[in-house]
C-alpha atoms as a PDB file:
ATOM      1  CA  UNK A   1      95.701  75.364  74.314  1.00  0.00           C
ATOM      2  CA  UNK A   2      93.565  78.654  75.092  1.00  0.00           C
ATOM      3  CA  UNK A   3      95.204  81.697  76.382  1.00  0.00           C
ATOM      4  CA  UNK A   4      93.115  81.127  79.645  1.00  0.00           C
ATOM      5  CA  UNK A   5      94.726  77.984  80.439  1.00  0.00           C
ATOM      6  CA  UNK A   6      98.223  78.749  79.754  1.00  0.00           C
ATOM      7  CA  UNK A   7      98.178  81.186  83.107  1.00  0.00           C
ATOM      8  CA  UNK A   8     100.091  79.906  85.641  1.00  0.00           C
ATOM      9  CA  UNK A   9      98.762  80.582  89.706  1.00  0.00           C
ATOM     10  CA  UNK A  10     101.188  83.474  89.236  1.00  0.00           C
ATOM     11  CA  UNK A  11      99.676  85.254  86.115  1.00  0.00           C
ATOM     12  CA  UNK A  12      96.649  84.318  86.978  1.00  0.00           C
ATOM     13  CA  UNK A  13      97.043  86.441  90.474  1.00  0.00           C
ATOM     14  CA  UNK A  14      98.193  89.285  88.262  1.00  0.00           C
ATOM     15  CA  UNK A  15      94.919  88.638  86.401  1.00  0.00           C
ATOM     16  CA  UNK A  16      92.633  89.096  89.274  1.00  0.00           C
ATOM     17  CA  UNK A  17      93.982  92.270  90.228  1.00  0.00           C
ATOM     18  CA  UNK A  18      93.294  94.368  86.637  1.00  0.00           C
ATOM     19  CA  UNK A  19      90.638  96.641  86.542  1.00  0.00           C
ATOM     20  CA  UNK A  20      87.907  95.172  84.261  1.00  0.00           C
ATOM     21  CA  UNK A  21      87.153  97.661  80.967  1.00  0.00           C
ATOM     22  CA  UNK A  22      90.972  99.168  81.219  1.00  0.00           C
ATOM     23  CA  UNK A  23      93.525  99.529  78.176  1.00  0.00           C
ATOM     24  CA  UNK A  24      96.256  97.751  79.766  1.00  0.00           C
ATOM     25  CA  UNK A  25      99.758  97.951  79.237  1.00  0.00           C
ATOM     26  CA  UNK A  26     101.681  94.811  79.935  1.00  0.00           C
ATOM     27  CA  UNK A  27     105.639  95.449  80.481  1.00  0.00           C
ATOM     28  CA  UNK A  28     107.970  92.208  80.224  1.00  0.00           C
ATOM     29  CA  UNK A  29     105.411  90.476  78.246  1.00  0.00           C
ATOM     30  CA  UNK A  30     107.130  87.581  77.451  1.00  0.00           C
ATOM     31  CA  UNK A  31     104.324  85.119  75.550  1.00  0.00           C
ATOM     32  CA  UNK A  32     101.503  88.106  75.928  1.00  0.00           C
ATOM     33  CA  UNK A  33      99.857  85.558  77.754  1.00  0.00           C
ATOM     34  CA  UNK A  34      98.195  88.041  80.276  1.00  0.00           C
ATOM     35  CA  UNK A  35      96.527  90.021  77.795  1.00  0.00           C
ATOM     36  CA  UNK A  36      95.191  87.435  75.400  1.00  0.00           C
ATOM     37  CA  UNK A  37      93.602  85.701  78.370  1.00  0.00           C
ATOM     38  CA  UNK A  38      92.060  88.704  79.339  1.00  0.00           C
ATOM     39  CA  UNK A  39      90.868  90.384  76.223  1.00  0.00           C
ATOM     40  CA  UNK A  40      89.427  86.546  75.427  1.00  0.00           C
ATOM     41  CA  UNK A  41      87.608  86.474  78.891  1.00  0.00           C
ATOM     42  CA  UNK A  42      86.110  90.051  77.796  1.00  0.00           C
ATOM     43  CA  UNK A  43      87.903  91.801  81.257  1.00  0.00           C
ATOM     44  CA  UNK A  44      89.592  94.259  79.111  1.00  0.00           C
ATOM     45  CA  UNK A  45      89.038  95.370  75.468  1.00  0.00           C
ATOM     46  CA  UNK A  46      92.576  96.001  74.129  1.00  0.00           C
ATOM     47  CA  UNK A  47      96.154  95.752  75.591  1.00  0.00           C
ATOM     48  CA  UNK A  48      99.670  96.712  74.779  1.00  0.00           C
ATOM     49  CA  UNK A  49     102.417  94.032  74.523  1.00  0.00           C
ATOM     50  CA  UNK A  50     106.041  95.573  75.757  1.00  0.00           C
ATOM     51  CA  UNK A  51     109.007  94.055  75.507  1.00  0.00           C
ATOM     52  CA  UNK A  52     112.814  94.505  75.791  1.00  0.00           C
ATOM     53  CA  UNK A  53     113.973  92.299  73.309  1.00  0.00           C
ATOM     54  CA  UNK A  54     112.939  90.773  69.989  1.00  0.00           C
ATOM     55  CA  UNK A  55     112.445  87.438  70.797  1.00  0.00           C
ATOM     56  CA  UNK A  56     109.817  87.177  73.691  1.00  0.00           C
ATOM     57  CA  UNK A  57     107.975  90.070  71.580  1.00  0.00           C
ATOM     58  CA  UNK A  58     108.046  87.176  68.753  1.00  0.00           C
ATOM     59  CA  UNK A  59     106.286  84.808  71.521  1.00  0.00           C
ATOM     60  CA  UNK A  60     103.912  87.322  71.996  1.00  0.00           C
ATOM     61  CA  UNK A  61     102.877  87.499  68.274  1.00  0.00           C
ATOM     62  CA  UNK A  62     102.809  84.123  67.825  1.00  0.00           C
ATOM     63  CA  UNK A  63     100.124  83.948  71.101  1.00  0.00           C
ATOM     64  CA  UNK A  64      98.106  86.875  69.616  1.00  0.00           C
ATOM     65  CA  UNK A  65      97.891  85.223  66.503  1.00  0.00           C
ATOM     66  CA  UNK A  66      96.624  81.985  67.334  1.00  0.00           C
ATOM     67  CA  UNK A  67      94.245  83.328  70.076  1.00  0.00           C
ATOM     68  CA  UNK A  68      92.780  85.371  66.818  1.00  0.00           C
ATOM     69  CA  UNK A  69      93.074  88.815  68.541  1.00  0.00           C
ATOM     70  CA  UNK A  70      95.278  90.557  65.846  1.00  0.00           C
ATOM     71  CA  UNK A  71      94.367  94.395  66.232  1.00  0.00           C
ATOM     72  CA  UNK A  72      93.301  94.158  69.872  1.00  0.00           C
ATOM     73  CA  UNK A  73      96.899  93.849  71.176  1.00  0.00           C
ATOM     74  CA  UNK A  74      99.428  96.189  69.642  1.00  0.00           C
ATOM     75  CA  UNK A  75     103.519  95.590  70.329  1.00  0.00           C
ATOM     76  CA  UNK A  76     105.968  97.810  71.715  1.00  0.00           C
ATOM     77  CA  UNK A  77     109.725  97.121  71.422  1.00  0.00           C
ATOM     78  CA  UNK A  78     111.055  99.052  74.319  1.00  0.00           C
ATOM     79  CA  UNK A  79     112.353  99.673  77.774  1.00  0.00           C
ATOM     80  CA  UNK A  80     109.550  99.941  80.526  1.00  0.00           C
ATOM     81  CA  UNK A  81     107.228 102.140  79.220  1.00  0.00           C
ATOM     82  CA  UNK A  82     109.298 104.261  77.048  1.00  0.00           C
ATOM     83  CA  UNK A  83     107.615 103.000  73.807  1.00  0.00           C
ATOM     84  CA  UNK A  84     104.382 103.755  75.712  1.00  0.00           C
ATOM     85  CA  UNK A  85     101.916 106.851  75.434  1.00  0.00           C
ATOM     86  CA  UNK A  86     100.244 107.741  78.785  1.00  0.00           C
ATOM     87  CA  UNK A  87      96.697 108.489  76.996  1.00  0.00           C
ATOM     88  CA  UNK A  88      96.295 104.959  75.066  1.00  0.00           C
ATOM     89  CA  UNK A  89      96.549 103.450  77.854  1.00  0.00           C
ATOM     90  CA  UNK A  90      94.254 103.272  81.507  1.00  0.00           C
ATOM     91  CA  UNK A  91      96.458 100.548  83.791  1.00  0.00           C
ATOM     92  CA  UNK A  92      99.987  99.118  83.528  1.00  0.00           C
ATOM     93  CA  UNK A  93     100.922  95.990  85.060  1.00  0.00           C
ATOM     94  CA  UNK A  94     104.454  94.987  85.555  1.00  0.00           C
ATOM     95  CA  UNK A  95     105.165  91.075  86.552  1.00  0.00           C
ATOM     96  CA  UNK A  96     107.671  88.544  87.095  1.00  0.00           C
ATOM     97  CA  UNK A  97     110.543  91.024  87.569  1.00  0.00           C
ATOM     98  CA  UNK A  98     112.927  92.189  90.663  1.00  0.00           C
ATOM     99  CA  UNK A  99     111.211  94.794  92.913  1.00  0.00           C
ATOM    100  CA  UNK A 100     114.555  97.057  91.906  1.00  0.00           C
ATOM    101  CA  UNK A 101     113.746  96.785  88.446  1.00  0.00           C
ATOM    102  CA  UNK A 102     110.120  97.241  88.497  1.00  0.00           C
ATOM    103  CA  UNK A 103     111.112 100.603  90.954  1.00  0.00           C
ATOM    104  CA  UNK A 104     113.489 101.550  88.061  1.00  0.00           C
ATOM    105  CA  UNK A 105     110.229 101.510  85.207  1.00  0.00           C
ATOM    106  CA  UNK A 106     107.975 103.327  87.856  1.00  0.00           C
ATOM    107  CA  UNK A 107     110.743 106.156  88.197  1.00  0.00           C
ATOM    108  CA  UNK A 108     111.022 106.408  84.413  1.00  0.00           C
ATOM    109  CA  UNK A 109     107.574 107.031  84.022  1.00  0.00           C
ATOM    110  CA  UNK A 110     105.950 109.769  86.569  1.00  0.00           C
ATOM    111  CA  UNK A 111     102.988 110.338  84.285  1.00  0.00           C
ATOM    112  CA  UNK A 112     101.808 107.527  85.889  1.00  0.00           C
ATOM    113  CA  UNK A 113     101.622 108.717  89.477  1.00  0.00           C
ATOM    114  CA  UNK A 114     100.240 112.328  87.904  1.00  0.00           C
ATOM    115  CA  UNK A 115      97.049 110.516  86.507  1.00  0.00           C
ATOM    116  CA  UNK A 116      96.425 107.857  89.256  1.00  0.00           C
ATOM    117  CA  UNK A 117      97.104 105.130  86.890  1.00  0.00           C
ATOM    118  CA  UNK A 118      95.943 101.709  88.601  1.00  0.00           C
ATOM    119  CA  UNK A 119      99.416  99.130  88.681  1.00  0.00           C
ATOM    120  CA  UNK A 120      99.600  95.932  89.262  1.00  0.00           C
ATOM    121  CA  UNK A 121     103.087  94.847  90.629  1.00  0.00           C
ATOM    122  CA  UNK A 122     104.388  91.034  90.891  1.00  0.00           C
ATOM    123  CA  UNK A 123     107.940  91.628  92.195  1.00  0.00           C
ATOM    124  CA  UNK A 124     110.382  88.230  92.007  1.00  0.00           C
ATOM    125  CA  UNK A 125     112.761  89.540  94.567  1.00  0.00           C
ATOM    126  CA  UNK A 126     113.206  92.895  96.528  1.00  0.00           C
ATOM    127  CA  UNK A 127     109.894  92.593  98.108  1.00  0.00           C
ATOM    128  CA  UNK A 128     110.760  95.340 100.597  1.00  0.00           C
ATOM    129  CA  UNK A 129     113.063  97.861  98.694  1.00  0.00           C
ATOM    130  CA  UNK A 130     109.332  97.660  96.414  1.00  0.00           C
ATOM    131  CA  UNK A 131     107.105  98.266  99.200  1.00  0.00           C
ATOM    132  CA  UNK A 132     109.580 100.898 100.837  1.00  0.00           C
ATOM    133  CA  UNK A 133     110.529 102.976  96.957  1.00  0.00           C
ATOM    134  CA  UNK A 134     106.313 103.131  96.642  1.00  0.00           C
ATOM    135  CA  UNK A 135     106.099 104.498  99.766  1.00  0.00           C
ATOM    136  CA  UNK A 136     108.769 107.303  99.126  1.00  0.00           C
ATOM    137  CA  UNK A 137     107.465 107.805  95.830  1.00  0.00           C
ATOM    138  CA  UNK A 138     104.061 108.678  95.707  1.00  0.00           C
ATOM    139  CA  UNK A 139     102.116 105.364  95.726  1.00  0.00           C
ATOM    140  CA  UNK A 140     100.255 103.322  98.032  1.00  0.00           C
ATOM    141  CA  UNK A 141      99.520  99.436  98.028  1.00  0.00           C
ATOM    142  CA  UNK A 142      95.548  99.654  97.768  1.00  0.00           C
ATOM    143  CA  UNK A 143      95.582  95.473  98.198  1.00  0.00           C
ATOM    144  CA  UNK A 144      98.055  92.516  98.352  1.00  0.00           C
ATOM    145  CA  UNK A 145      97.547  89.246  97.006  1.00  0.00           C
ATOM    146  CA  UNK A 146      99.561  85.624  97.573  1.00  0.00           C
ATOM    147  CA  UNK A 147      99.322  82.452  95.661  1.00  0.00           C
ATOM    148  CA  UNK A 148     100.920  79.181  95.474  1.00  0.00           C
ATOM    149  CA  UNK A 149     102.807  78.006  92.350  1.00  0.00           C
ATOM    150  CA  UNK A 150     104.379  73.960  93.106  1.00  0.00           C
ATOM    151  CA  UNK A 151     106.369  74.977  96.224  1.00  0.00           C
ATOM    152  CA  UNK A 152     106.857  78.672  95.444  1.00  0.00           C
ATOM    153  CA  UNK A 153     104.607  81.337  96.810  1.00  0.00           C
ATOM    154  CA  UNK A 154     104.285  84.661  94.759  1.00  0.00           C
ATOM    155  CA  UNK A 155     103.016  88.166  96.005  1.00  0.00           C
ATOM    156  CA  UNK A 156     101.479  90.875  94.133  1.00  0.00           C
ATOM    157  CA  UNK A 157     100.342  94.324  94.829  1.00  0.00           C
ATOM    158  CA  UNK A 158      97.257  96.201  93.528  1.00  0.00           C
ATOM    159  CA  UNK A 159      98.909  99.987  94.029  1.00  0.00           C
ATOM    160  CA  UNK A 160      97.560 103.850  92.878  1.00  0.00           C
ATOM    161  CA  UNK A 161      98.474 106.742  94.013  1.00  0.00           C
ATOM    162  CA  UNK A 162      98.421 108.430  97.464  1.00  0.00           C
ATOM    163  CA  UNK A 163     100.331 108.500 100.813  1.00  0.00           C
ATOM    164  CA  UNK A 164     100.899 104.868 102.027  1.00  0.00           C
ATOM    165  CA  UNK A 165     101.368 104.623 105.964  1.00  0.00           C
ATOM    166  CA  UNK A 166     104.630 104.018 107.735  1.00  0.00           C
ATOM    167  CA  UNK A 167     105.415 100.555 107.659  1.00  0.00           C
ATOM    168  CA  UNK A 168     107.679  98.452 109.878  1.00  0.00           C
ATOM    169  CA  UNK A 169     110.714  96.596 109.149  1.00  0.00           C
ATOM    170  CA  UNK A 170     108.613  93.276 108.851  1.00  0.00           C
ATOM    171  CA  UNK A 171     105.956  95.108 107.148  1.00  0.00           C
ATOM    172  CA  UNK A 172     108.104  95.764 104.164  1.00  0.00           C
ATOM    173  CA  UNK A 173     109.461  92.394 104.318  1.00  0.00           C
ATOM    174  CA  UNK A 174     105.748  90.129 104.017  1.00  0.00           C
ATOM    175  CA  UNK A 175     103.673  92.745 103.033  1.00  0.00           C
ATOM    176  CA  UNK A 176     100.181  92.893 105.111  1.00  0.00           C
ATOM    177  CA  UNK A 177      97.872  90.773 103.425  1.00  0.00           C
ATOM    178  CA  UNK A 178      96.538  89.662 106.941  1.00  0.00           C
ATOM    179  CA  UNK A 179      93.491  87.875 105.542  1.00  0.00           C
ATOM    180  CA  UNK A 180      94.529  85.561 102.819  1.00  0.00           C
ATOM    181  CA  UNK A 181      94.444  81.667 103.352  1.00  0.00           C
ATOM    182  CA  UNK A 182      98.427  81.589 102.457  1.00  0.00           C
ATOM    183  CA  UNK A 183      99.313  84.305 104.821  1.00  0.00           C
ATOM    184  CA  UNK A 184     100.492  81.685 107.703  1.00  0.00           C
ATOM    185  CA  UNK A 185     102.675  79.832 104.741  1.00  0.00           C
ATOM    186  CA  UNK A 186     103.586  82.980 103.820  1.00  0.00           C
ATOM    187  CA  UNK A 187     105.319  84.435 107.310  1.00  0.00           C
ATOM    188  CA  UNK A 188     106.962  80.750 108.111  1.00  0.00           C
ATOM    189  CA  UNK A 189     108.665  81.743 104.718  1.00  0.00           C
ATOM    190  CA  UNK A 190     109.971  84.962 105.578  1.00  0.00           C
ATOM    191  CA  UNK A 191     110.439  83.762 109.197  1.00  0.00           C
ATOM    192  CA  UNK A 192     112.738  81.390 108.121  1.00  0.00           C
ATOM    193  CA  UNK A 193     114.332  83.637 105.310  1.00  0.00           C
ATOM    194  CA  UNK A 194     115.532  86.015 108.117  1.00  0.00           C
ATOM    195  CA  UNK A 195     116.626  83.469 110.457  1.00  0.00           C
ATOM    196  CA  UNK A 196     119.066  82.077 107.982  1.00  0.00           C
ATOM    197  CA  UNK A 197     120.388  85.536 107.378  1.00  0.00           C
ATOM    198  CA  UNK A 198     121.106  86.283 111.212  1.00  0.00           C
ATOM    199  CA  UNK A 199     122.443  82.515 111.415  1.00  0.00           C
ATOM    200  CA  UNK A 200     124.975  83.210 108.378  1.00  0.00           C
ATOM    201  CA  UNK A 201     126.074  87.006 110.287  1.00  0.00           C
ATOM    202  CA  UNK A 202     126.710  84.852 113.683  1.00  0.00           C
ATOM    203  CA  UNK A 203     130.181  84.632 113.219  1.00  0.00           C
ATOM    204  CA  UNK A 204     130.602  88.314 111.378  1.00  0.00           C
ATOM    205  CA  UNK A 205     132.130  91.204 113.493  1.00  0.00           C
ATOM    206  CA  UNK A 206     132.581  95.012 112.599  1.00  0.00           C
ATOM    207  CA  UNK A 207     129.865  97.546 113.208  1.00  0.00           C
ATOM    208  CA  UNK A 208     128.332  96.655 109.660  1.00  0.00           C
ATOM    209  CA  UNK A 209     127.336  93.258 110.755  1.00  0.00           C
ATOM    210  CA  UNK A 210     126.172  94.873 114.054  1.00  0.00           C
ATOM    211  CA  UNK A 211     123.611  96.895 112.565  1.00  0.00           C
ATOM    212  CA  UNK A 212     123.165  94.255 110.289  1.00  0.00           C
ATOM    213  CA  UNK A 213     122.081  91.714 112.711  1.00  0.00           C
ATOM    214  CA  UNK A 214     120.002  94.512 114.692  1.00  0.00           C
ATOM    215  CA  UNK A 215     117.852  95.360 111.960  1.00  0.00           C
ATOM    216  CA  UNK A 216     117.457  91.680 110.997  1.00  0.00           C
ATOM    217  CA  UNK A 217     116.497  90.936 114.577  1.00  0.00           C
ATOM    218  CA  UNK A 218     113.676  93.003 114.531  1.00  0.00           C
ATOM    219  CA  UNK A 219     112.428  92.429 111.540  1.00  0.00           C
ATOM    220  CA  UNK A 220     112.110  88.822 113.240  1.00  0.00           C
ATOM    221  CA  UNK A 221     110.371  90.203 116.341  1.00  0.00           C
ATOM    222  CA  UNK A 222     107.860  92.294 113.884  1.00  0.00           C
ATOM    223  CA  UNK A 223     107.389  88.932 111.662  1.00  0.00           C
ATOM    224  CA  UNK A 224     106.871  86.166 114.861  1.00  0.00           C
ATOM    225  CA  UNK A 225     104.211  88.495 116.265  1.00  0.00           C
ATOM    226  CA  UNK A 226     102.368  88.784 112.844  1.00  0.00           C
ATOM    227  CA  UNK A 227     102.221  85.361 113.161  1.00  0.00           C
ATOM    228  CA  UNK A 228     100.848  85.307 116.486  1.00  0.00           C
ATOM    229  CA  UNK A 229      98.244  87.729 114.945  1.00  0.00           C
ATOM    230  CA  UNK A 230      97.409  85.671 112.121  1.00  0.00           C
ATOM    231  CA  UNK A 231      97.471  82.314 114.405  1.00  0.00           C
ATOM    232  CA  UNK A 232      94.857  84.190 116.853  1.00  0.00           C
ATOM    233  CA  UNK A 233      92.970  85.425 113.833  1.00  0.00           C
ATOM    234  CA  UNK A 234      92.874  81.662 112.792  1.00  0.00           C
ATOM    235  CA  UNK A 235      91.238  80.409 115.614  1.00  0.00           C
END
């Protein structure tokens, strides 16, 4: 099977967003299955593979191999971008991880905020600590993007660097890709998400659970009227 059509919806979102012509450095690589599709579809010339551990780094050999790009991917055995040089490479992405962890890479490496490097972030979890840590940080989210993967929808963020705008509560929780055909899909999921928290604090007392419940409650009221938006928008 080609490199191309071993992405899933979700790496294939990731794809979409790279810069075409860019030296890309791909952290958590896994099977390397980003960059062989992409250096195969000619979007980017040459990529580095990075990789905590031994074994998905062995994956990704094995799928640079058979694709037949040996010397257009190199292999890094390493945490984030530690075992990465800022000038070999011109945009990083970092996918299938928690929004903490990704944060944690980003921190580790602020030569990429000092050149403008182009990221592309697909966050598992911790959506909004993401969104909130780029905002503190030095980085705006230039575009979103959602897709659909069986029953799972994924998000990903196109981000450089720059002052990102104040965002609300329910903002930082579903992002605002406002245009995108999964957006409405994408709210009832986070509408629901939040309901289930404030259901499971009902019976919770103490001031923690208070505030708790507060914040939750209007990060409900920002999320139903985005949905009002986007229903409006709709028709």
């Amino acid at each position: 099977m080609s490199a191309q059509r071993e992405l899933s919806a979700r790496l294939r979102m990731v794809a979409n967003l790279v810069p075409p012509g860019v030296r890309l450095a791909d952290v958590g690589t896994d099977h390397a299955y980003l960059p062989a599709a992409l250096i195969l579809e000619g979007k980017i010339p040459w990529a580095v593979a990075a990789d905590l551990r031994q074994g998905p780094l062995s994956r990704a050999r094995a799928t640079v191999r058979r694709a037949g790009l040996e010397g257009k991917v190199a292999f890094r055995l390493c945490d984030g971008l530690s075992g990465v040089r800022p000038e070999e490479v011109d945009a990083v992405a970092i996918a299938g991880m928690g929004g903490e962890t990704i944060a944690a890479i980003l921190a580790a490496a602020p030569w990429l905020r000092e050149g403008d490097v182009p990221l592309v972030l697909q966050p598992m979890s911790t959506m909004d600590g993401l969104r909130r840590w780029l905002g503190e940080n030095g980085y705006r989210i230039v575009r979103e993007e959602l897709c659909q993967e069986g029953e799972t929808l994924y998000t990903a963020f196109f981000v450089r660097a720059g002052e990102m705008p104040a965002m609300t509560a329910a903002q930082l929780a579903a992002g605002q890709n406002t245009a995108h055909p999964l957006r409405g899909a994408w709210l009832e999921f986070w509408i629901g998400k939040t309901r289930r928290a404030l259901s499971g604090l009902a019976l919770a007392r103490g001031e923690a659970a208070a505030l708790r419940r507060q914040g939750l409650e209007q990060v409900l009221e920002g999320l139903l009227e985005m949905k009002e938006e986007w229903e409006a928008w709709q028709t």
